[in-house]
N, C-alpha and C. Protein backbone atom coordinates (compact mmCIF):
# COMPACT_ATOMS: atom_id res chain seq x y z
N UNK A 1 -80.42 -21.66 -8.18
CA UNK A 1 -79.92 -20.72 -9.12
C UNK A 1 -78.90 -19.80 -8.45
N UNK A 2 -78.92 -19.57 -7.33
CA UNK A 2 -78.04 -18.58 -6.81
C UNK A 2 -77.19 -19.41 -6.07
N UNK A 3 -76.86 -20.38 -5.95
CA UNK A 3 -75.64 -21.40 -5.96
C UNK A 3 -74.57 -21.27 -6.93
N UNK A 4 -75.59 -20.88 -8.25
CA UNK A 4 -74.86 -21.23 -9.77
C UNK A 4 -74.05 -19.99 -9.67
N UNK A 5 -74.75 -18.94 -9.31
CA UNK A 5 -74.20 -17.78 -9.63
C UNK A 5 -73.17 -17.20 -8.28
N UNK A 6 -72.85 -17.74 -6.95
CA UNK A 6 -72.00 -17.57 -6.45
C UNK A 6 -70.97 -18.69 -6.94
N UNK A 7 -70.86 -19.29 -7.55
CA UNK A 7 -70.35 -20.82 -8.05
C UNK A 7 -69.80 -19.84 -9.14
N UNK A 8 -70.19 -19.00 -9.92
CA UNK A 8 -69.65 -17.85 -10.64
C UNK A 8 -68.97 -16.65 -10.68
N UNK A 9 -69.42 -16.23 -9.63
CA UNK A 9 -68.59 -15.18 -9.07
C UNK A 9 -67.03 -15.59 -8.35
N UNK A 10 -67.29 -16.94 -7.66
CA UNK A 10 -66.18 -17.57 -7.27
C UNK A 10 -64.87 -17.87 -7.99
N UNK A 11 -65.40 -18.53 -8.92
CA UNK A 11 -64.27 -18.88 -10.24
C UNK A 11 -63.91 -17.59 -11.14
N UNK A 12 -64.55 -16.90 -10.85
CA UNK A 12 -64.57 -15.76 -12.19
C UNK A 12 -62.90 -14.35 -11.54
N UNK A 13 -62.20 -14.00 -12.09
CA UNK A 13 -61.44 -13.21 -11.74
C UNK A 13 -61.03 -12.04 -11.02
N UNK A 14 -62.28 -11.28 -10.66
CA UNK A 14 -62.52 -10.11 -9.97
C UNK A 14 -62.27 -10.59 -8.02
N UNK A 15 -61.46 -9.83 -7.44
CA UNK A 15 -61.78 -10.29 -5.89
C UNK A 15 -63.03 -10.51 -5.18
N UNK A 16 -62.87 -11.43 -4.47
CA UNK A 16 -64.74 -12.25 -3.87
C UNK A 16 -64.54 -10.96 -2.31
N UNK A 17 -66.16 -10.42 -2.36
CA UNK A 17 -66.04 -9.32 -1.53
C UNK A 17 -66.76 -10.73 -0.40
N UNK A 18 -66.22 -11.04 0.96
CA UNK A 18 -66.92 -11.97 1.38
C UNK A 18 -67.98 -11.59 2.27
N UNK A 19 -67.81 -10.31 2.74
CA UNK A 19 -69.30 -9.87 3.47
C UNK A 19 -70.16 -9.84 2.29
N UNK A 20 -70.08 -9.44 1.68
CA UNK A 20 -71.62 -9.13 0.57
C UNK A 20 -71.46 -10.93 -0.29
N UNK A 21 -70.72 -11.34 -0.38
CA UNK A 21 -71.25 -12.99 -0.23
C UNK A 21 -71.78 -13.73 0.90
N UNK A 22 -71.84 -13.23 1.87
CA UNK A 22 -72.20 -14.07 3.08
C UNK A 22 -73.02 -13.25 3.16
N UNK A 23 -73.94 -12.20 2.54
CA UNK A 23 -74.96 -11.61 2.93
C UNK A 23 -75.91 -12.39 1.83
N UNK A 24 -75.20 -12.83 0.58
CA UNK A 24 -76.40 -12.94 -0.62
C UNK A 24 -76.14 -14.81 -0.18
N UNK A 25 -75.70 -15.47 0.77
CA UNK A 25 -75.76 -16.86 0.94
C UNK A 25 -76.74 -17.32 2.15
N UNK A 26 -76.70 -15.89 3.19
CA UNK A 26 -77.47 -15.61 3.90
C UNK A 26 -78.81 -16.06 3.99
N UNK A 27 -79.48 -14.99 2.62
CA UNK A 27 -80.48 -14.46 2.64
C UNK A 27 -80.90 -15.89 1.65
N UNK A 28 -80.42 -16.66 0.67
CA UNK A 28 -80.88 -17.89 0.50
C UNK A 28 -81.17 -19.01 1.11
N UNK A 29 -80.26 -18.80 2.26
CA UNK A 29 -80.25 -19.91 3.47
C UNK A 29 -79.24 -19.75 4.43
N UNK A 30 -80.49 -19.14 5.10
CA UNK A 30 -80.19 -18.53 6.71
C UNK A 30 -79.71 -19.93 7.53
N UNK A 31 -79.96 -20.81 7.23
CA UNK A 31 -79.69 -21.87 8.48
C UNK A 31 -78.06 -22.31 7.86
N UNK A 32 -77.31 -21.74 6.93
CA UNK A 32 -76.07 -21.68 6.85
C UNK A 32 -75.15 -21.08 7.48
N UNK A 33 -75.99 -19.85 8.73
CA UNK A 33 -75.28 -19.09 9.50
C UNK A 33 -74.04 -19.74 10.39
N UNK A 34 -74.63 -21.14 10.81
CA UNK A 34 -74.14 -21.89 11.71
C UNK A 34 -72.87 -22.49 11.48
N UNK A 35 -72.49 -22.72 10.05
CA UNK A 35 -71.31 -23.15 9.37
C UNK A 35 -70.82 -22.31 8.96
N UNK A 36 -70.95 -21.35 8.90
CA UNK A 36 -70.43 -19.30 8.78
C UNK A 36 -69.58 -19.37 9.73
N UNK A 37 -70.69 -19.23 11.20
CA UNK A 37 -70.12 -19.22 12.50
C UNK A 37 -68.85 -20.46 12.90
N UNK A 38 -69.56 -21.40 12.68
CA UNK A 38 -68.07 -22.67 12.85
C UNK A 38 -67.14 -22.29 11.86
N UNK A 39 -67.07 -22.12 10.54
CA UNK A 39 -66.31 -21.35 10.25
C UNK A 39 -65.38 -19.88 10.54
N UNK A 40 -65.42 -19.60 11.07
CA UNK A 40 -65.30 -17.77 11.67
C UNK A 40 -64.85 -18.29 12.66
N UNK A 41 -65.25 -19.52 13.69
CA UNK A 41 -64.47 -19.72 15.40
C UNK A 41 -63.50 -20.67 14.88
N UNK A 42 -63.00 -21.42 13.41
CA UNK A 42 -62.30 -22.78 13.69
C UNK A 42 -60.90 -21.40 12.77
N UNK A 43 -61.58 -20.31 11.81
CA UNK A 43 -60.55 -19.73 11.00
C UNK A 43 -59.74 -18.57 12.68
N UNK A 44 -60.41 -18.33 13.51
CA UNK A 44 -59.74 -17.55 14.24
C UNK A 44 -58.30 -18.29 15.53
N UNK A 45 -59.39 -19.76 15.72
CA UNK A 45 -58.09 -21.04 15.89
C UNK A 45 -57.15 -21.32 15.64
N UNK A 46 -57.29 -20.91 14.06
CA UNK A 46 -56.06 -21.02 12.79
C UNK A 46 -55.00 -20.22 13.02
N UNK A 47 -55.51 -19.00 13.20
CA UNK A 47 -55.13 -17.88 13.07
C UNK A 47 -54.23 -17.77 14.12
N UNK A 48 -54.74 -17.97 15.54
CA UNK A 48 -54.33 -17.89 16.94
C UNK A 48 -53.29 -18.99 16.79
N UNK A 49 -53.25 -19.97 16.24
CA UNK A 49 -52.12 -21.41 16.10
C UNK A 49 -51.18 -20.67 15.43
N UNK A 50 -51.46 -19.79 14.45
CA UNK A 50 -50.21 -19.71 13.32
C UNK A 50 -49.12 -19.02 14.51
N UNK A 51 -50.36 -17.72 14.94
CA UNK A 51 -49.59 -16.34 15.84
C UNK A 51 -48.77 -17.25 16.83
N UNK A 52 -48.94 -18.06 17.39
CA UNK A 52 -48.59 -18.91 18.12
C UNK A 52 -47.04 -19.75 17.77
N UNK A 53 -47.01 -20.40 16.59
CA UNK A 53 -46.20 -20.50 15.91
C UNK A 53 -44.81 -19.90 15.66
N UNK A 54 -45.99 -18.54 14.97
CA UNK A 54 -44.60 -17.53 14.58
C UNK A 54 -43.84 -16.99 15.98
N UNK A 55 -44.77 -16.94 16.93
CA UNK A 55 -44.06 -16.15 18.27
C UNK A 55 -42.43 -17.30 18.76
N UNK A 56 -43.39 -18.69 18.74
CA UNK A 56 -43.00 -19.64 19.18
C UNK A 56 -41.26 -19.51 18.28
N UNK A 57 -41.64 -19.80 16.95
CA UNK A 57 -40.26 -19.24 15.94
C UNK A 57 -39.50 -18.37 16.11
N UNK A 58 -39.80 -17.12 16.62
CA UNK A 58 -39.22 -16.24 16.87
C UNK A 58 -38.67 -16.22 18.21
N UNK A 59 -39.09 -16.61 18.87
CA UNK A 59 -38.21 -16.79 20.52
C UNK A 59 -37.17 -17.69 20.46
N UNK A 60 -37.31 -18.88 19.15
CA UNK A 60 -36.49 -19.98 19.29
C UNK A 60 -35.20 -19.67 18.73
N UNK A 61 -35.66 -18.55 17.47
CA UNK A 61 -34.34 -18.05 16.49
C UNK A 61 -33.64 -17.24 17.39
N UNK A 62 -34.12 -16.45 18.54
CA UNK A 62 -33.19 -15.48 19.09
C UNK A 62 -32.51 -16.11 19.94
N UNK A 63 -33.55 -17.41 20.96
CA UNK A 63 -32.35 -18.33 21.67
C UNK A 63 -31.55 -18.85 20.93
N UNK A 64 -31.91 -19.22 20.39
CA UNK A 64 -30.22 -19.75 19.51
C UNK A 64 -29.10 -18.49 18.97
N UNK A 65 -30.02 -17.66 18.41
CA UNK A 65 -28.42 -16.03 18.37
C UNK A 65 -27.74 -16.30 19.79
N UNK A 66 -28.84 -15.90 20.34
CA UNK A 66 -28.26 -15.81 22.11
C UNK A 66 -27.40 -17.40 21.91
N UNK A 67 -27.86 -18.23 21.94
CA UNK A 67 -26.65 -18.96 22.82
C UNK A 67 -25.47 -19.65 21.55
N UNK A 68 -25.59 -19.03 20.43
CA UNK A 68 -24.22 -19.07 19.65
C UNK A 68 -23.32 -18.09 20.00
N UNK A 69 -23.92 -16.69 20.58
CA UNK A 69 -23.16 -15.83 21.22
C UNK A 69 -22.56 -16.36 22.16
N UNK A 70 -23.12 -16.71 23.01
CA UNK A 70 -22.83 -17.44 24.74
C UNK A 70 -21.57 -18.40 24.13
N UNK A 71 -22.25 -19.03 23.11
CA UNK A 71 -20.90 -20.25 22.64
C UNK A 71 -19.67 -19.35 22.42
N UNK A 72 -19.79 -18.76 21.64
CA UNK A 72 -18.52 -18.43 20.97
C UNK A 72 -17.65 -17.72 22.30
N UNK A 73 -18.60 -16.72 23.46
CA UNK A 73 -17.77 -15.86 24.36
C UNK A 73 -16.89 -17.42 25.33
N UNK A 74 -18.27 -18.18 25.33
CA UNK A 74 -17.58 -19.64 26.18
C UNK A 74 -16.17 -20.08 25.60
N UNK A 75 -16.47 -20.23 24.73
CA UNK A 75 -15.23 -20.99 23.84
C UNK A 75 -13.82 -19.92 24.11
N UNK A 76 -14.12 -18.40 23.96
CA UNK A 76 -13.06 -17.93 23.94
C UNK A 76 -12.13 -18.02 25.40
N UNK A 77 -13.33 -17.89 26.34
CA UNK A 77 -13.20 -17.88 27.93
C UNK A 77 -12.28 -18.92 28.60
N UNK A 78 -12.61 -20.14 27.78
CA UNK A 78 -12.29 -21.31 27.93
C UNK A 78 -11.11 -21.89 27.36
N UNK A 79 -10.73 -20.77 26.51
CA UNK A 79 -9.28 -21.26 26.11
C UNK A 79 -8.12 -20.05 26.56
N UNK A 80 -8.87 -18.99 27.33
CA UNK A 80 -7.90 -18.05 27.49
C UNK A 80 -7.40 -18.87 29.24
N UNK A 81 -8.37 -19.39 29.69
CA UNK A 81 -7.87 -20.54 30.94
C UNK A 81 -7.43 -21.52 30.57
N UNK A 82 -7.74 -22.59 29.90
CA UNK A 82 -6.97 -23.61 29.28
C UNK A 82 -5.37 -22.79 28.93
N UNK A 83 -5.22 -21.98 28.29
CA UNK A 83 -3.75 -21.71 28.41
C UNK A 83 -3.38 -21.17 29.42
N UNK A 84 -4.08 -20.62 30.79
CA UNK A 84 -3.62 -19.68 31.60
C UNK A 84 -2.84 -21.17 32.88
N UNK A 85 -3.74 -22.66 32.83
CA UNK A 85 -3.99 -23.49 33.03
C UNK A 85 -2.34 -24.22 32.59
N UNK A 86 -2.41 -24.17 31.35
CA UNK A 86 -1.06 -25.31 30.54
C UNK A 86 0.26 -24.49 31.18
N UNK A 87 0.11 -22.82 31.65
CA UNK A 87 1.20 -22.45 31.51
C UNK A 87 2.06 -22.54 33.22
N UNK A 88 0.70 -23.12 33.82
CA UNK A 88 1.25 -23.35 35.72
C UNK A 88 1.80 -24.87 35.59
N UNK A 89 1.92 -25.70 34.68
CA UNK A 89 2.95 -26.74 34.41
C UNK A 89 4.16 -26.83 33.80
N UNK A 90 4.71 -24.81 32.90
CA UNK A 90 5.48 -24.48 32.47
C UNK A 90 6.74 -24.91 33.37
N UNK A 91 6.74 -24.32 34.65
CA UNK A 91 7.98 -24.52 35.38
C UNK A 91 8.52 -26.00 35.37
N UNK A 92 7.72 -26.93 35.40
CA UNK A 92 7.72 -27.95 36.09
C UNK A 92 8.78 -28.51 34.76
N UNK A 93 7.90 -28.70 33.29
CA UNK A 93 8.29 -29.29 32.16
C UNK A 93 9.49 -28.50 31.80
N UNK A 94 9.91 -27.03 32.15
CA UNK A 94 11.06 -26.45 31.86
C UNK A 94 12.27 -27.34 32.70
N UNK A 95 12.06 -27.69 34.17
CA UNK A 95 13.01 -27.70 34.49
C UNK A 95 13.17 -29.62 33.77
N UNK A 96 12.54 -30.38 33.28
CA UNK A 96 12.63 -31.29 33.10
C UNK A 96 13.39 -31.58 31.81
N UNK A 97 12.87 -30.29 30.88
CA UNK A 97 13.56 -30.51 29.69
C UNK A 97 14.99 -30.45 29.81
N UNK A 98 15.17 -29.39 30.66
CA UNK A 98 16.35 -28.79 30.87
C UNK A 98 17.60 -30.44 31.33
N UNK A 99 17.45 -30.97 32.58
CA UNK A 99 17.32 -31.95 32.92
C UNK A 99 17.87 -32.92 31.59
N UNK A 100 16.78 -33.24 30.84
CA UNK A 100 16.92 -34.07 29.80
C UNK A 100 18.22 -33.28 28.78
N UNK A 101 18.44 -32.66 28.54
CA UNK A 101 19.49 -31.90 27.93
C UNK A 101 20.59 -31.88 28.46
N UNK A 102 20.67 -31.43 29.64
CA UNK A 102 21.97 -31.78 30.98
C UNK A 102 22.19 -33.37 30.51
N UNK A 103 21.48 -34.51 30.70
CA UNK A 103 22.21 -35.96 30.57
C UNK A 103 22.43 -36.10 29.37
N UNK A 104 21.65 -35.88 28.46
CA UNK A 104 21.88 -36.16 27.22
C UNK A 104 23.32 -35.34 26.84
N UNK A 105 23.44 -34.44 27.12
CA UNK A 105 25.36 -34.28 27.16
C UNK A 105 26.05 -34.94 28.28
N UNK A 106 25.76 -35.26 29.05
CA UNK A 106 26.59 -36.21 29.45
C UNK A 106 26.65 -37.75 29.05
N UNK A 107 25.78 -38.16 28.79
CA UNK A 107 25.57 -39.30 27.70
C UNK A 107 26.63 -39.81 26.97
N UNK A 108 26.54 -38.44 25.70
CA UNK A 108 27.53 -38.05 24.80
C UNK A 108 29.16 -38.17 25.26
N UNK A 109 29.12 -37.19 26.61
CA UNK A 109 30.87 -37.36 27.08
C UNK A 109 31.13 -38.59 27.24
N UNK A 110 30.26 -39.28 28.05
CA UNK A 110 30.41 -40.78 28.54
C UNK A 110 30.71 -41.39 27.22
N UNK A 111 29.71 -41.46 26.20
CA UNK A 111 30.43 -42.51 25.24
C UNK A 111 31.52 -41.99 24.19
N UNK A 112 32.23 -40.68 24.45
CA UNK A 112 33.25 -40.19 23.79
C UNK A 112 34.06 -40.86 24.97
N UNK A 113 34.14 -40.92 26.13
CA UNK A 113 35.27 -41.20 26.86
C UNK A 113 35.04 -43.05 26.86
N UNK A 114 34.41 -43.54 26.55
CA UNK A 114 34.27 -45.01 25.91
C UNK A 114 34.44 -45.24 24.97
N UNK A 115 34.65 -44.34 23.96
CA UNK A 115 35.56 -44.33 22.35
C UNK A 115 36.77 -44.30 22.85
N UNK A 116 37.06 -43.70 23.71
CA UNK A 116 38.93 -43.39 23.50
C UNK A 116 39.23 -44.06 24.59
N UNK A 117 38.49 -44.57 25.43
CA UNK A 117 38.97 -46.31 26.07
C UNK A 117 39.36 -47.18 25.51
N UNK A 118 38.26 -47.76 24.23
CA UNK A 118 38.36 -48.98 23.74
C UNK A 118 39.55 -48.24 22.71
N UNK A 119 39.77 -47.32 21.97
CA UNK A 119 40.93 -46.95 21.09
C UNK A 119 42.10 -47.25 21.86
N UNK A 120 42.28 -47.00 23.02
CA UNK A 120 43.64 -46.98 24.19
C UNK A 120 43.93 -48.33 24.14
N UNK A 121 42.78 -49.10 24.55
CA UNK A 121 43.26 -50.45 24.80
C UNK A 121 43.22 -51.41 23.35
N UNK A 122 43.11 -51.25 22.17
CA UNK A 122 42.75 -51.48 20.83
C UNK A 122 44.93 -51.01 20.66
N UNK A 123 45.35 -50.25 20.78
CA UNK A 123 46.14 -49.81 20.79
C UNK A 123 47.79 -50.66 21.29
N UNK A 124 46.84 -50.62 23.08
CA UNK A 124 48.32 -51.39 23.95
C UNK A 124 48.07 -52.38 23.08
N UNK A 125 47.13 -53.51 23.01
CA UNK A 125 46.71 -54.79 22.55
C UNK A 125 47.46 -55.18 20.65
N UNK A 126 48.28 -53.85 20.22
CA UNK A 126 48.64 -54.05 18.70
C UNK A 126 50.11 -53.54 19.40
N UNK A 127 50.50 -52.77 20.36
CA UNK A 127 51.50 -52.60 20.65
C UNK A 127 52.21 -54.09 21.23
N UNK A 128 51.37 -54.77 22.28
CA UNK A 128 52.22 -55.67 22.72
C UNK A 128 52.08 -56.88 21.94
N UNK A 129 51.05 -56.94 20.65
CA UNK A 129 51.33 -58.43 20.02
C UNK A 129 52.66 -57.74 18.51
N UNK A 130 52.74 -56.51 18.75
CA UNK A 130 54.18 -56.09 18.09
C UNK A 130 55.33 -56.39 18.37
N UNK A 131 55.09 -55.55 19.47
CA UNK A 131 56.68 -56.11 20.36
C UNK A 131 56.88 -57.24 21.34
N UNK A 132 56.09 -58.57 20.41
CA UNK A 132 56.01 -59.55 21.48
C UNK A 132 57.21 -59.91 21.69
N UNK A 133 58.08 -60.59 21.12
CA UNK A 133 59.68 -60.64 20.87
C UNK A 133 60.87 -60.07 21.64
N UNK A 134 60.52 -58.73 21.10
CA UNK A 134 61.23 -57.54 21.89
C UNK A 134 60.67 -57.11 23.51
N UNK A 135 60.06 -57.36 23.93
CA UNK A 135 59.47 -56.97 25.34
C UNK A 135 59.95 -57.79 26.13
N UNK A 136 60.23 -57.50 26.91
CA UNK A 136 60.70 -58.22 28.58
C UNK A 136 59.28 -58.57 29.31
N UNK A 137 59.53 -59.74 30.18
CA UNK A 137 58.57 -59.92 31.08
C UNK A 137 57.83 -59.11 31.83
N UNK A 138 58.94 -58.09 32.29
CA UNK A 138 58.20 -56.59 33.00
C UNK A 138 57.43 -55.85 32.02
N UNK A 139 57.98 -55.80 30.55
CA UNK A 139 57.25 -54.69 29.69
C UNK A 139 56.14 -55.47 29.42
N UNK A 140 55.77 -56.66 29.39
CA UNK A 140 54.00 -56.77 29.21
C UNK A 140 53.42 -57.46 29.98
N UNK A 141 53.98 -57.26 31.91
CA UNK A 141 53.09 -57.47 32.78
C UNK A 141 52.83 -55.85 33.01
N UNK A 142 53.55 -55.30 32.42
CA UNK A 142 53.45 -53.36 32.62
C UNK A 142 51.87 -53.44 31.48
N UNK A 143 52.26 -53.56 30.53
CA UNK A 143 51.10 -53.56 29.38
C UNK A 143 49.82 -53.86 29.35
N UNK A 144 50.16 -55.22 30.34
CA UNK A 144 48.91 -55.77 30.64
C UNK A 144 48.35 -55.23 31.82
N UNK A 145 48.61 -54.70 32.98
CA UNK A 145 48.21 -53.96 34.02
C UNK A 145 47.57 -52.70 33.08
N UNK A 146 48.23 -52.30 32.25
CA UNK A 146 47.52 -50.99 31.78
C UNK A 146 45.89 -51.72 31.39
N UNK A 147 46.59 -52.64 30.19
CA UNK A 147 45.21 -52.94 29.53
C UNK A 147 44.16 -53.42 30.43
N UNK A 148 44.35 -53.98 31.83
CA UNK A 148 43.30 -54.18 32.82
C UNK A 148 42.90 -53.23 33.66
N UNK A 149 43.59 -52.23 33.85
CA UNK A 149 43.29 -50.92 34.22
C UNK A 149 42.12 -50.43 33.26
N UNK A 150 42.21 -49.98 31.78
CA UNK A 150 41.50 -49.30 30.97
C UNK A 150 40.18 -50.38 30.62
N UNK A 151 40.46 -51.85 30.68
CA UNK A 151 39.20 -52.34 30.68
C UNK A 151 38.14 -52.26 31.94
N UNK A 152 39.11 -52.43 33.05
CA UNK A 152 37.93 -51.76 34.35
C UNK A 152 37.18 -50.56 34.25
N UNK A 153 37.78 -50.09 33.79
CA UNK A 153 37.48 -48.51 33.65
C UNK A 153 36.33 -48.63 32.32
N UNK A 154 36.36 -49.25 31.39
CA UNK A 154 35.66 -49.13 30.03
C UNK A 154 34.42 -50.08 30.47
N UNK A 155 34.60 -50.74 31.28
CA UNK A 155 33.57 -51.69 31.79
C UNK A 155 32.55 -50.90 33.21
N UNK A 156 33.34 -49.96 33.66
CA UNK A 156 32.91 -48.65 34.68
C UNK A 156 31.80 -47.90 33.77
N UNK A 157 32.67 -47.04 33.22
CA UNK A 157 32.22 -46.26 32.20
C UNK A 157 30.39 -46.95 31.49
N UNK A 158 31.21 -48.08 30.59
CA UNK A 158 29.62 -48.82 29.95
C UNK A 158 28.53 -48.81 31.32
N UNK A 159 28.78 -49.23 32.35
CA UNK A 159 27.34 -49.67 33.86
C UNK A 159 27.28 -47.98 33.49
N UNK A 160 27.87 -46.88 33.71
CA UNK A 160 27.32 -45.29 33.96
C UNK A 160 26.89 -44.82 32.46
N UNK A 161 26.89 -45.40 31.50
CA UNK A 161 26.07 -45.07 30.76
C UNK A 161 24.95 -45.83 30.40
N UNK A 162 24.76 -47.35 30.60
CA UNK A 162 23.17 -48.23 30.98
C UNK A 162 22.56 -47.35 32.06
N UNK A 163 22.74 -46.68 32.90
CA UNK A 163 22.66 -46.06 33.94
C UNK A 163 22.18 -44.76 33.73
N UNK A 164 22.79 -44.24 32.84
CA UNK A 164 22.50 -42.72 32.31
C UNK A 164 21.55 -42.75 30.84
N UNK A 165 21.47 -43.73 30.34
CA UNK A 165 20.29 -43.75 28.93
C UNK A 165 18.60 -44.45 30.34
N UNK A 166 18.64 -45.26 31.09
CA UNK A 166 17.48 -45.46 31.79
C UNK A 166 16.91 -44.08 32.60
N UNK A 167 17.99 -43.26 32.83
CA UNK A 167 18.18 -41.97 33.44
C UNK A 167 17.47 -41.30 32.39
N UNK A 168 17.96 -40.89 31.25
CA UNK A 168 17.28 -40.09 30.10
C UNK A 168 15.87 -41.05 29.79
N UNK A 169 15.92 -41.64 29.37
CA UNK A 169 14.38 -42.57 29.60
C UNK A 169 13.58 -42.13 30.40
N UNK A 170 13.59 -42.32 31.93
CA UNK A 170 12.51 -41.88 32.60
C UNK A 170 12.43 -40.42 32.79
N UNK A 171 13.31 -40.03 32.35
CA UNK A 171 12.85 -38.30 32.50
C UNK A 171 12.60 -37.52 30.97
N UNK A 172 12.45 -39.11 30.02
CA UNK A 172 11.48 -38.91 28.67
C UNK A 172 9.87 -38.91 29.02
N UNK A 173 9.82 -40.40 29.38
CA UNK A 173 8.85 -40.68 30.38
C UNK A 173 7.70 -39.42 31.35
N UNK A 174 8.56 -38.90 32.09
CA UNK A 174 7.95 -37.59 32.94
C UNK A 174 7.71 -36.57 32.13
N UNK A 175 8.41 -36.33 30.95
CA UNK A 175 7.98 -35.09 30.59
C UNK A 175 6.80 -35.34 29.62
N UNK A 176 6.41 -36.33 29.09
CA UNK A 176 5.30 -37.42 28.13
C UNK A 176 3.74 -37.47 29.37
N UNK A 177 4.16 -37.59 30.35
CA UNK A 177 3.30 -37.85 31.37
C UNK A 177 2.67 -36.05 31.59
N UNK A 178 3.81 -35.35 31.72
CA UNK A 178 3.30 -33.94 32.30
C UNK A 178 2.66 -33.34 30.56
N UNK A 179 2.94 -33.30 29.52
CA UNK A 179 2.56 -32.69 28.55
C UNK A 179 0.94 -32.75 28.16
N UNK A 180 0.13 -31.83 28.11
CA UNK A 180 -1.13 -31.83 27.86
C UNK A 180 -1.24 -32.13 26.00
């Protein structure tokens, strides 16, 4: 009967006072002390696991603040050297660009002065099939000395500019190699 009626008090809505239930479960059956007691040492286990837990949680959330802090100061640290780093190869890639700019106008002169080669000799070559008629033997072994003159020279010229684009090439090359 007093099963029924803690079986009532249990379900029923009012808060379960548990000392004065473990006094009236007691006194029906004392040899329940023992599962009281295993109860009471396995709930303080519980208890000690949770505390355990939460401590455990809480040390883990602050290492991690801590080392997103650490990250972020790293990260900044690490790029104020990374550029302090890129900028001791400054000299090197300045003078290279520079370099590359120097040939690359000369490049340019070279094949302006290989435009007005081949125009020169484009030129004698309409002059003397003009005045083929009219020219003396001297005037187009004269003509033709020119025009073999300006083709040596246009044939000079072309080797110093194959010469000067492999030139700009490898000092494309070096500055591709030095760039981070």
């Amino acid at each position: 009967m007093m099963a029924l009626g803690v079986c009532v008090v249990l379900a029923g809505c009012s808060p379960v006072n548990r000392e004065q239930l473990s006094k009236d479960v007691l006194k029906a059956d004392p040899e329940f002390s023992s599962v009281l007691e295993k109860h009471r040492h396995l709930t303080g286990r519980l208890e000690t696991e949770e505390r355990k837990l939460a401590l455990k949680k809480t040390t883990v959330e602050q290492n991690i603040a801590q080392l997103r802090r650490d990250l972020v100061a790293t990260a900044a640290n690490v790029k104020i050297r990374t550029a302090e780093i890129k900028k001791e190869m400054e000299p090197e890639q300045k003078t290279f660009s520079t370099a590359l700019t120097r040939a690359a106008e000369e490049l340019r002169a070279k094949q302006l002065q290989r435009a007005t080669l081949g125009r020169q000799i484009t030129q004698l070559r309409k002059a003397a099939k003009d005045a083929e008629k009219v020219w003396t033997d001297r005037d187009r072994a004269k003509n033709d000395a020119q025009i073999n003159e300006l083709l040596h020279d246009a044939a000079r010229v072309d080797q110093e500019i194959v010469t000067m684009k492999a030139h700009i090439r490898l000092i494309k090359e070096k500055l591709l190699l030095i760039r981070f």
